[in-house]
PDB file of N, CA and C in Angstrom:
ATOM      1  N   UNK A   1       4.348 -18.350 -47.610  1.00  0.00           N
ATOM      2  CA  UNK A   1       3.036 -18.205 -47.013  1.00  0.00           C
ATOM      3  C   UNK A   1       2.996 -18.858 -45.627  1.00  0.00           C
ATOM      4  N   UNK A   2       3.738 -20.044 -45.229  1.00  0.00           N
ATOM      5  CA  UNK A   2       3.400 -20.666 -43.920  1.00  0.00           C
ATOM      6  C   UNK A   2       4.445 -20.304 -43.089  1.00  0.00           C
ATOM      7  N   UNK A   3       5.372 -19.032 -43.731  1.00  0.00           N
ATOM      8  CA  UNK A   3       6.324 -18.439 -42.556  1.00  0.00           C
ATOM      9  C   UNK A   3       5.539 -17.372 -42.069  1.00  0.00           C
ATOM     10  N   UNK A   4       4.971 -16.911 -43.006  1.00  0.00           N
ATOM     11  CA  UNK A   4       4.089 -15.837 -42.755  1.00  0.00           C
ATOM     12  C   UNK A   4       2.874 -16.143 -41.453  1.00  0.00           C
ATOM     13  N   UNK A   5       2.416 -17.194 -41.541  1.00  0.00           N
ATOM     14  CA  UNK A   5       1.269 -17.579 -40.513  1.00  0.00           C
ATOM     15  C   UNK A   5       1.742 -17.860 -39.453  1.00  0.00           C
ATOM     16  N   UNK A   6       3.024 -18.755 -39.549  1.00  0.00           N
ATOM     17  CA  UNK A   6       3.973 -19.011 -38.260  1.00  0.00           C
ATOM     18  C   UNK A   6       4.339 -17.582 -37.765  1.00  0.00           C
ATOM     19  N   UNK A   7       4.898 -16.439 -38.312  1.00  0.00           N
ATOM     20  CA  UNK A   7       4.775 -15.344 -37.426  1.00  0.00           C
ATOM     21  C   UNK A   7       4.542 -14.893 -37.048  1.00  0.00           C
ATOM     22  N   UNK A   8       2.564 -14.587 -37.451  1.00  0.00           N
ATOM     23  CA  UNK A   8       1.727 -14.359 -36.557  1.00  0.00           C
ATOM     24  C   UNK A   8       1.227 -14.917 -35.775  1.00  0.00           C
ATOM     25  N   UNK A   9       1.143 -16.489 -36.176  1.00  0.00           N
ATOM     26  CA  UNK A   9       1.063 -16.930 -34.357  1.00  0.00           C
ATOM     27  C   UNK A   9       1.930 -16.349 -33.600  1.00  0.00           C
ATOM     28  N   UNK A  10       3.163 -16.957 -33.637  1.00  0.00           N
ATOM     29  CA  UNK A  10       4.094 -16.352 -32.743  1.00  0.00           C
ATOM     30  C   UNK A  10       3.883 -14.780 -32.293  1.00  0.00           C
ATOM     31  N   UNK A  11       3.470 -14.106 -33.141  1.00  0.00           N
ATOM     32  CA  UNK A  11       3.128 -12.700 -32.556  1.00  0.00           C
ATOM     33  C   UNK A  11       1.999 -12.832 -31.296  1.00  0.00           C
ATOM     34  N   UNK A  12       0.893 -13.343 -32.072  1.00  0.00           N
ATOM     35  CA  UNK A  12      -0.102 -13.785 -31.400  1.00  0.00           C
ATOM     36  C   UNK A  12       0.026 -14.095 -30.050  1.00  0.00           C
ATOM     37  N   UNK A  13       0.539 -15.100 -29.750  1.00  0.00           N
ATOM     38  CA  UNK A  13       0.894 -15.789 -28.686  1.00  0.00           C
ATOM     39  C   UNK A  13       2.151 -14.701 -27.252  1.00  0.00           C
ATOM     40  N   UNK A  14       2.763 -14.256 -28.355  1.00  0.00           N
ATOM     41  CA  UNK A  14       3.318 -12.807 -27.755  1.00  0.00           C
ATOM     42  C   UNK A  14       2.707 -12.298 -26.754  1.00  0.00           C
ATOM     43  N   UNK A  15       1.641 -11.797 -28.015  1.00  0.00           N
ATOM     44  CA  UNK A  15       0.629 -10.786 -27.054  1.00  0.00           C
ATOM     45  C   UNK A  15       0.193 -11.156 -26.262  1.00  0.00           C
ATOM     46  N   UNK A  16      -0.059 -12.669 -26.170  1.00  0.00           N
ATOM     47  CA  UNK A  16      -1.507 -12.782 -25.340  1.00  0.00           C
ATOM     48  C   UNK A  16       0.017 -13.304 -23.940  1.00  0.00           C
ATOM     49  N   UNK A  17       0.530 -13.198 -24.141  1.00  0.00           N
ATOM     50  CA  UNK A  17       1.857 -13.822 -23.036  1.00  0.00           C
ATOM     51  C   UNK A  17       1.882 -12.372 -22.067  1.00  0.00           C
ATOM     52  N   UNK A  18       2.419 -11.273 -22.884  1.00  0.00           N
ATOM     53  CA  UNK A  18       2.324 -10.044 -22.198  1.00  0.00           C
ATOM     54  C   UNK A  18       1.154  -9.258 -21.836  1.00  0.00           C
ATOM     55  N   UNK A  19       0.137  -9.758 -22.003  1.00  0.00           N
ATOM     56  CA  UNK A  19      -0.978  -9.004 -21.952  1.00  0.00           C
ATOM     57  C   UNK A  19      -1.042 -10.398 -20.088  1.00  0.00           C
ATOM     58  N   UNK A  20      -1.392 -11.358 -20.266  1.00  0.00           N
ATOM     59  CA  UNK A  20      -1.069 -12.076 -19.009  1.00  0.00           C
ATOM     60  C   UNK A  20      -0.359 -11.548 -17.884  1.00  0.00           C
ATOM     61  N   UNK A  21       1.023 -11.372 -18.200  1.00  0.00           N
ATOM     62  CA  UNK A  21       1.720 -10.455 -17.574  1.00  0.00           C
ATOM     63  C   UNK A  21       1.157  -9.438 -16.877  1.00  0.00           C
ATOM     64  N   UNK A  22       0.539  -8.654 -17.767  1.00  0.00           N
ATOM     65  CA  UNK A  22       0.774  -7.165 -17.349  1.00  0.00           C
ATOM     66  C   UNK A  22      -0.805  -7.336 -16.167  1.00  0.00           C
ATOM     67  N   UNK A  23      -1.368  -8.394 -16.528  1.00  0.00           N
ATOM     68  CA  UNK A  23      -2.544  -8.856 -15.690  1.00  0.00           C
ATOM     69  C   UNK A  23      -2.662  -9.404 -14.253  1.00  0.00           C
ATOM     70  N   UNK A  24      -1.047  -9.827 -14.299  1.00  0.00           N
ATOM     71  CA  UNK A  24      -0.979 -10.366 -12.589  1.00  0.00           C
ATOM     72  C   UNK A  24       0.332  -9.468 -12.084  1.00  0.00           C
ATOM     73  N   UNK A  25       1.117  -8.192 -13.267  1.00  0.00           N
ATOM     74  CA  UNK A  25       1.224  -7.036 -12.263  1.00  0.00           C
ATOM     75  C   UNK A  25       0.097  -6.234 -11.926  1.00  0.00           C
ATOM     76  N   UNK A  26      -0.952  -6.337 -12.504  1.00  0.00           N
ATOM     77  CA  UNK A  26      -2.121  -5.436 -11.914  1.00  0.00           C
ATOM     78  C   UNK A  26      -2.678  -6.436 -10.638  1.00  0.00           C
ATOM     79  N   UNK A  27      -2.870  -7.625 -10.640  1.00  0.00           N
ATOM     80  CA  UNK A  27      -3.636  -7.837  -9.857  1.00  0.00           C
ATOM     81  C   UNK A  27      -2.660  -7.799  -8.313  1.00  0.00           C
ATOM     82  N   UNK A  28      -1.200  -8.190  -8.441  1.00  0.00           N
ATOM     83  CA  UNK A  28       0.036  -7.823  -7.347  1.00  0.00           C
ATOM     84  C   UNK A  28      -0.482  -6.762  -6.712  1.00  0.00           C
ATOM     85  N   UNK A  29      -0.629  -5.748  -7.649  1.00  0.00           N
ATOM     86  CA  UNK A  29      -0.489  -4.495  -7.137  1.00  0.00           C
ATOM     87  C   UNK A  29      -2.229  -4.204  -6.192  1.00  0.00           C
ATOM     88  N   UNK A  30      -2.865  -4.565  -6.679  1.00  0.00           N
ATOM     89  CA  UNK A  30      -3.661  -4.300  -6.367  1.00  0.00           C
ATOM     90  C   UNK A  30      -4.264  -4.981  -5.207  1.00  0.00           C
ATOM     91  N   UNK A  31      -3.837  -6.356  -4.783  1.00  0.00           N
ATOM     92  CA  UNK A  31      -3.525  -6.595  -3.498  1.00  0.00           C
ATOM     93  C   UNK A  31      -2.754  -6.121  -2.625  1.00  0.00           C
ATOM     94  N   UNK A  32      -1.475  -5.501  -2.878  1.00  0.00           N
ATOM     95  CA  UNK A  32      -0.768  -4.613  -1.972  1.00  0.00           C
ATOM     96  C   UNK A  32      -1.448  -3.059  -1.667  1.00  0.00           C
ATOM     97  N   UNK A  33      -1.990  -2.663  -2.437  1.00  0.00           N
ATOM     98  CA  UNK A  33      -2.987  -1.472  -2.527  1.00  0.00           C
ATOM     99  C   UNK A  33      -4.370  -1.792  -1.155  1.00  0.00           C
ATOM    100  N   UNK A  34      -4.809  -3.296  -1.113  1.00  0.00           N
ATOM    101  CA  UNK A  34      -5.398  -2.914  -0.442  1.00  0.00           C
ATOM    102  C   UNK A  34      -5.029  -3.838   1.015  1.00  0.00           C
ATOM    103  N   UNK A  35      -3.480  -4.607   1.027  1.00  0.00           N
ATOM    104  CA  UNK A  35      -3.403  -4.812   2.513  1.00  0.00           C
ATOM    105  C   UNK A  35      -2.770  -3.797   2.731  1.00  0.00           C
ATOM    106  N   UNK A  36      -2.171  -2.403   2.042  1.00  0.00           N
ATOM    107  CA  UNK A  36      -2.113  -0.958   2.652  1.00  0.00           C
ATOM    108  C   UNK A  36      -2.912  -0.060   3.196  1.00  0.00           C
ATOM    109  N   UNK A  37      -4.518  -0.295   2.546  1.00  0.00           N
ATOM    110  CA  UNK A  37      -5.547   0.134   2.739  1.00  0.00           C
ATOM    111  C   UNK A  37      -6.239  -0.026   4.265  1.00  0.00           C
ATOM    112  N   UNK A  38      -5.980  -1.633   3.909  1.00  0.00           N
ATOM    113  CA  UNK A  38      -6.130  -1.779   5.466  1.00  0.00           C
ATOM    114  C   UNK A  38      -5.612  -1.885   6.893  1.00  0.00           C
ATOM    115  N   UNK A  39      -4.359  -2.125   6.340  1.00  0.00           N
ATOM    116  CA  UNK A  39      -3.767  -1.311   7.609  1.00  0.00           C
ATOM    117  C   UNK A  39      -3.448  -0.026   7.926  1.00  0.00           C
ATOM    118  N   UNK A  40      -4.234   0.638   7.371  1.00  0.00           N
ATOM    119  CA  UNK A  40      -4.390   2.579   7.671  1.00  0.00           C
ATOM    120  C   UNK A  40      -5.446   2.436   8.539  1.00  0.00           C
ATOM    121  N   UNK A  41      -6.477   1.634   8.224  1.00  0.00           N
ATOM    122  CA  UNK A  41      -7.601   1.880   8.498  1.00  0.00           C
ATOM    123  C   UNK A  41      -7.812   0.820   9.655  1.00  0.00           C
ATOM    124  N   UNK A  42      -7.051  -0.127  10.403  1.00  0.00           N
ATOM    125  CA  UNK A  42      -6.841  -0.635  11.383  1.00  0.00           C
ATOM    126  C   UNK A  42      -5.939   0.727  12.068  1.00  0.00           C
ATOM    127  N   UNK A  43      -4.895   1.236  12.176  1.00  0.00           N
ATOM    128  CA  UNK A  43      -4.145   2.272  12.246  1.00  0.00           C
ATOM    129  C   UNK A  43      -5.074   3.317  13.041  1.00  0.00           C
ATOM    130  N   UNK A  44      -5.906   3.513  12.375  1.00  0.00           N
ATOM    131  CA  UNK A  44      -6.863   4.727  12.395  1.00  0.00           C
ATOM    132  C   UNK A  44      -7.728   4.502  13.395  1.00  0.00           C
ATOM    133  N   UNK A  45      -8.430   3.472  13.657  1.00  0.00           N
ATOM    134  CA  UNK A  45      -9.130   2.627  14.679  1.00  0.00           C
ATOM    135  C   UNK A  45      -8.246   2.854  16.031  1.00  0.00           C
ATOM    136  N   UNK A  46      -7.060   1.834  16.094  1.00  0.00           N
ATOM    137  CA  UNK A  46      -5.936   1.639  17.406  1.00  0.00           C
ATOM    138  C   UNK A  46      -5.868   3.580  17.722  1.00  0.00           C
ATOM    139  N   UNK A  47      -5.611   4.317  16.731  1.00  0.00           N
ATOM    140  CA  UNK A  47      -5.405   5.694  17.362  1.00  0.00           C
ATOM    141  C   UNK A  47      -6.329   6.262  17.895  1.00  0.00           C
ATOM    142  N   UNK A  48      -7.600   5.645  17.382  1.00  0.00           N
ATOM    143  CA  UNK A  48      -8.584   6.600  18.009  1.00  0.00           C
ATOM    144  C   UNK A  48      -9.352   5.910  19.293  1.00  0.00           C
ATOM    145  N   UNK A  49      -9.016   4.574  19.030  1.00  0.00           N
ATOM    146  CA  UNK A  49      -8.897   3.739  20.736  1.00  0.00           C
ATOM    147  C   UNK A  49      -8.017   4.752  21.510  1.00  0.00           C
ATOM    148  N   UNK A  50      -6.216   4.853  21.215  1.00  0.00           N
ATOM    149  CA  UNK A  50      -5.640   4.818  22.265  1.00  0.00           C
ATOM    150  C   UNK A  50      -5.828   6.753  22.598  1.00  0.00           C
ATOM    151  N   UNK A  51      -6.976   7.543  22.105  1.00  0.00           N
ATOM    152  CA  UNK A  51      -7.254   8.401  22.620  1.00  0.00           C
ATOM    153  C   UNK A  51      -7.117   9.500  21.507  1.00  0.00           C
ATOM    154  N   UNK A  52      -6.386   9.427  20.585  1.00  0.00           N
ATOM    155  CA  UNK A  52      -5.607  10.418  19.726  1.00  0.00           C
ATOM    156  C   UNK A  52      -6.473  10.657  18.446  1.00  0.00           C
ATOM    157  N   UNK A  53      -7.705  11.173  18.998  1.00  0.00           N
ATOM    158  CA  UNK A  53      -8.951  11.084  17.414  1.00  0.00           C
ATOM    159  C   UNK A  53      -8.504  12.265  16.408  1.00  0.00           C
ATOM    160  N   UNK A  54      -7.391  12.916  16.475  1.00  0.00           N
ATOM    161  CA  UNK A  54      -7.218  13.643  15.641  1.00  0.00           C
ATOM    162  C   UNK A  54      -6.739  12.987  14.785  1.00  0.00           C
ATOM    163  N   UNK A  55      -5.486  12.226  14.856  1.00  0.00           N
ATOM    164  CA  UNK A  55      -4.884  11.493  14.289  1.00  0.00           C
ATOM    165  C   UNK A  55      -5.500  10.252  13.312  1.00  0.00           C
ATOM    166  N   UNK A  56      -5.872   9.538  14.293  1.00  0.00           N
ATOM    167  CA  UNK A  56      -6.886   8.539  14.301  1.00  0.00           C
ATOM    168  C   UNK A  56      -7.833   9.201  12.881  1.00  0.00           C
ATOM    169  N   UNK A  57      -8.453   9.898  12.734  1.00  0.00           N
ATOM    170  CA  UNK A  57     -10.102  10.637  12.017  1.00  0.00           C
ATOM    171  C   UNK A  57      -9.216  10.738  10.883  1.00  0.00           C
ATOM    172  N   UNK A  58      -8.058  11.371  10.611  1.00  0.00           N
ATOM    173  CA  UNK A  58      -6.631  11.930   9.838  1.00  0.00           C
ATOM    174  C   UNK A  58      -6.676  10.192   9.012  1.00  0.00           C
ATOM    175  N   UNK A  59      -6.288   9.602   9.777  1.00  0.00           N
ATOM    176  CA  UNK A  59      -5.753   8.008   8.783  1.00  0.00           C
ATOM    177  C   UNK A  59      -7.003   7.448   8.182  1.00  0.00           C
ATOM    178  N   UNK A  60      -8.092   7.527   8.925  1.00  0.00           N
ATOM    179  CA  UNK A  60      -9.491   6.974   8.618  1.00  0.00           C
ATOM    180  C   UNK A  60      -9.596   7.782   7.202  1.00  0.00           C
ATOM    181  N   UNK A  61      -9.509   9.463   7.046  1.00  0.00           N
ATOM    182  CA  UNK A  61     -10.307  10.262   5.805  1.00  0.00           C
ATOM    183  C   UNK A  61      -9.188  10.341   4.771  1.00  0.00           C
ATOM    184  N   UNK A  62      -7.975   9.827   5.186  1.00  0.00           N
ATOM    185  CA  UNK A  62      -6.829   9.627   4.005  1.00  0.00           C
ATOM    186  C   UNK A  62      -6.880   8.013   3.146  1.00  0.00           C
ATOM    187  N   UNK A  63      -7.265   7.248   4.214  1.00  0.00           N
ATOM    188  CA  UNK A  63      -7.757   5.856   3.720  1.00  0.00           C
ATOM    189  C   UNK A  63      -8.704   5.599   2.771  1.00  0.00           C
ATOM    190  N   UNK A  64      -9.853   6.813   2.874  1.00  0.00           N
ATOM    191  CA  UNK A  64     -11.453   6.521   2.301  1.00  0.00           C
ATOM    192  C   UNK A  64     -10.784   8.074   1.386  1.00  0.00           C
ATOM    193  N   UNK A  65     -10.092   8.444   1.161  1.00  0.00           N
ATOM    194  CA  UNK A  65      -9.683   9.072   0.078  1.00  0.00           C
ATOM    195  C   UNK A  65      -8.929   8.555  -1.116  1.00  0.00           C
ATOM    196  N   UNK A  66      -8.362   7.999  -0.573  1.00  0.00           N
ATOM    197  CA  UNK A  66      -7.086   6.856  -1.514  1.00  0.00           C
ATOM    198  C   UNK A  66      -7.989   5.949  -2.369  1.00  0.00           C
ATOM    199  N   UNK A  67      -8.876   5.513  -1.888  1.00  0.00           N
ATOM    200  CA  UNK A  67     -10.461   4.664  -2.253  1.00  0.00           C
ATOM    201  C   UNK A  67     -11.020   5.151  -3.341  1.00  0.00           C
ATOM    202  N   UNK A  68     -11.626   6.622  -3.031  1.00  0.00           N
ATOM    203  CA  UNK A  68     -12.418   7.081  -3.638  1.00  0.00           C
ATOM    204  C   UNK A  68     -11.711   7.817  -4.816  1.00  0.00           C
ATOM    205  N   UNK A  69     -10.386   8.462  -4.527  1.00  0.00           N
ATOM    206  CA  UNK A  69      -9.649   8.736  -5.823  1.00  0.00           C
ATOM    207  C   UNK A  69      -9.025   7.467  -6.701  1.00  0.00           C
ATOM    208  N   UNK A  70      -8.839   6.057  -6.334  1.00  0.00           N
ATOM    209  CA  UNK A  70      -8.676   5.324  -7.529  1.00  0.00           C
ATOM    210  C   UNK A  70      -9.864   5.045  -8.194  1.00  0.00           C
ATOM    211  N   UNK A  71     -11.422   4.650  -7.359  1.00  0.00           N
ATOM    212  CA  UNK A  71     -11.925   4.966  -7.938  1.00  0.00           C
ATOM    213  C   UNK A  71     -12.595   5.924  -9.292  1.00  0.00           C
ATOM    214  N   UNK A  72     -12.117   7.260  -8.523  1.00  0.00           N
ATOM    215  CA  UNK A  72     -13.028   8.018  -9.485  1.00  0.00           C
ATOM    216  C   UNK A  72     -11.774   8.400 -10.836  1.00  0.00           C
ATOM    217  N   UNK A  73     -10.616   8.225 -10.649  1.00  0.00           N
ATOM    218  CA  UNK A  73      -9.579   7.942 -11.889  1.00  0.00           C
ATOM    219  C   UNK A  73      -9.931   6.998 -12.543  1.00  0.00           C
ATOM    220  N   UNK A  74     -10.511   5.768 -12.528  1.00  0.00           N
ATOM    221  CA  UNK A  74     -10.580   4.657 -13.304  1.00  0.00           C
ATOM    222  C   UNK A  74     -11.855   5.042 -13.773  1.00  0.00           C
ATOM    223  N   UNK A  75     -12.934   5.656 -12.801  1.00  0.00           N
ATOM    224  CA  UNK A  75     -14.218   6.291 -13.930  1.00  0.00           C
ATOM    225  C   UNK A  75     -14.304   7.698 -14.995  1.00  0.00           C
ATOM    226  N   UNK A  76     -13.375   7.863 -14.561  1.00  0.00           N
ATOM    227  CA  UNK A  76     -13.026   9.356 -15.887  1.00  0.00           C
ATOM    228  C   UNK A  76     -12.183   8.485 -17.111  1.00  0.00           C
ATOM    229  N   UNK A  77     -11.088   7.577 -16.549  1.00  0.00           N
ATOM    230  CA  UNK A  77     -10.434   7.085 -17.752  1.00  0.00           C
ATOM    231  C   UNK A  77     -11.544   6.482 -18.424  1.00  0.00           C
ATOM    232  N   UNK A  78     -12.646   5.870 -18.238  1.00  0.00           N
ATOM    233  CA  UNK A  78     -13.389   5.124 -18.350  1.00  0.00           C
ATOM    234  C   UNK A  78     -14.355   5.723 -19.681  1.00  0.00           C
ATOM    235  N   UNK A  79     -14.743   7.233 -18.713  1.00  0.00           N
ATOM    236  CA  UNK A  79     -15.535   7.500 -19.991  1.00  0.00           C
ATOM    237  C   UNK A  79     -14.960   8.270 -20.893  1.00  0.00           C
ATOM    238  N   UNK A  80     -13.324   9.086 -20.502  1.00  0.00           N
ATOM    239  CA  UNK A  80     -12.650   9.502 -21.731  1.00  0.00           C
ATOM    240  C   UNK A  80     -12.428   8.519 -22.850  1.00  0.00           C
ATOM    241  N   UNK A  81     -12.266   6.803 -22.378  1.00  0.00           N
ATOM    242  CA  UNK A  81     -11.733   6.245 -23.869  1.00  0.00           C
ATOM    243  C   UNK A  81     -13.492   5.850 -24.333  1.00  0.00           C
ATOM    244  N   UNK A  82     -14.342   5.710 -23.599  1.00  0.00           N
ATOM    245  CA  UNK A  82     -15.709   5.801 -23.939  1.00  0.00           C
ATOM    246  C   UNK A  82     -15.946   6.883 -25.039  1.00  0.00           C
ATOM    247  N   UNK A  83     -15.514   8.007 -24.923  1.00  0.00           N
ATOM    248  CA  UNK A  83     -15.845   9.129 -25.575  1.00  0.00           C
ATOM    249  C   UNK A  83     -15.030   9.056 -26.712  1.00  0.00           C
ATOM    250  N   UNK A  84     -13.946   8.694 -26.682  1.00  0.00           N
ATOM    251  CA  UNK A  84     -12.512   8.890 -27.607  1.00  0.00           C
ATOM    252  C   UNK A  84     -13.193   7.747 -28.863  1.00  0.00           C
ATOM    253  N   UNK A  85     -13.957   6.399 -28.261  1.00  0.00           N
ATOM    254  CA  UNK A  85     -14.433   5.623 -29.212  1.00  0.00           C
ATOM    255  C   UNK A  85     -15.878   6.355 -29.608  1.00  0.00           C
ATOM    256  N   UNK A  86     -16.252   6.775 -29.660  1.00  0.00           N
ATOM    257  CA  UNK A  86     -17.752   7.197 -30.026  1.00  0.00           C
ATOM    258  C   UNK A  86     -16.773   8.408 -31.049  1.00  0.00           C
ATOM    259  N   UNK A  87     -16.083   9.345 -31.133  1.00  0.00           N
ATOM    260  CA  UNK A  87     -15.728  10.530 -31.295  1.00  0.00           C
ATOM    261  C   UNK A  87     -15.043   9.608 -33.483  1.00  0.00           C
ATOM    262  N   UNK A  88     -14.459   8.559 -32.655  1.00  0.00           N
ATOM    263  CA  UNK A  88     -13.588   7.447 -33.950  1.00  0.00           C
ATOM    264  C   UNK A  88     -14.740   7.322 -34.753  1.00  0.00           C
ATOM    265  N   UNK A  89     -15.872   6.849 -33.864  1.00  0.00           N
ATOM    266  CA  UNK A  89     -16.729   5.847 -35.023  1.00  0.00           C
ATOM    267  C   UNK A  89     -17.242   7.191 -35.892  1.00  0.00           C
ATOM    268  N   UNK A  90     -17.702   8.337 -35.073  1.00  0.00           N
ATOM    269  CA  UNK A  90     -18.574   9.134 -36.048  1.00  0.00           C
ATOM    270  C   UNK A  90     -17.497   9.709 -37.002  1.00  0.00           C
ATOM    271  N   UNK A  91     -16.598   9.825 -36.768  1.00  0.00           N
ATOM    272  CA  UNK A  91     -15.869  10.703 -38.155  1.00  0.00           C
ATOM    273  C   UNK A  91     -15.153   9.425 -39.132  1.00  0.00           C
ATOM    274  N   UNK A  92     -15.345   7.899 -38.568  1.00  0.00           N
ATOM    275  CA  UNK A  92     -15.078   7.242 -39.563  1.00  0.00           C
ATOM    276  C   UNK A  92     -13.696   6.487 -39.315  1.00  0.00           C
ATOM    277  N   UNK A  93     -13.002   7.072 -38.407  1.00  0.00           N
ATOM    278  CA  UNK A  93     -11.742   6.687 -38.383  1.00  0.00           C
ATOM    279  C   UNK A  93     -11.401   5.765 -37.350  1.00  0.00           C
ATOM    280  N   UNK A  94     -10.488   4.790 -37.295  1.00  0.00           N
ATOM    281  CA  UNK A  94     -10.255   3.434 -36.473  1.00  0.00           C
ATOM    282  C   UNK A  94      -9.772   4.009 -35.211  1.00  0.00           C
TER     283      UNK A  94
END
């Protein structure tokens, strides 16, 4: 019985080790996501200073795209597992 409890701590503690993990590769990433962000969008500025607004307008609406599509991916995943749990509870199943 107390190998048994000792292994689920140890599991326990597992998880919560890799779940940590996987929490400061998200947050890595997600600082590099946005000193990329912003240097497009400094980028985009200097081009359309140094005259070249095609270009320039080009880095600005690829910048505020990149934005708005992680956004709106994280709000669809959002309400698919939203839905996926409502869909569990009514038929009963975990």
């Amino acid at each position: 019985m107390e190998q048994e409890k000792r292994q689920h701590e140890d599991f326990v503690e597992l998880t919560k080790t890799e779940l940590k993990n996987n929490a400061d590769k998200v947050n890595k990433g997600q600082n590099y996501a946005l000193i990329v962000v912003c240097l497009i969008v400094i980028g985009g500025f200097v081009m359309i200073h140094l005259g070249h607004d095609a270009g320039g307008i080009a880095s600005l609406l690829v910048a505020a795209a990149s934005v708005a599509g992680i956004f709106l991916s994280r709000y669809n995943r959002g309400e698919n597992n939203l839905s996926r749990t409502e869909s569990q509870r009514e038929s009963g199943g975990t």
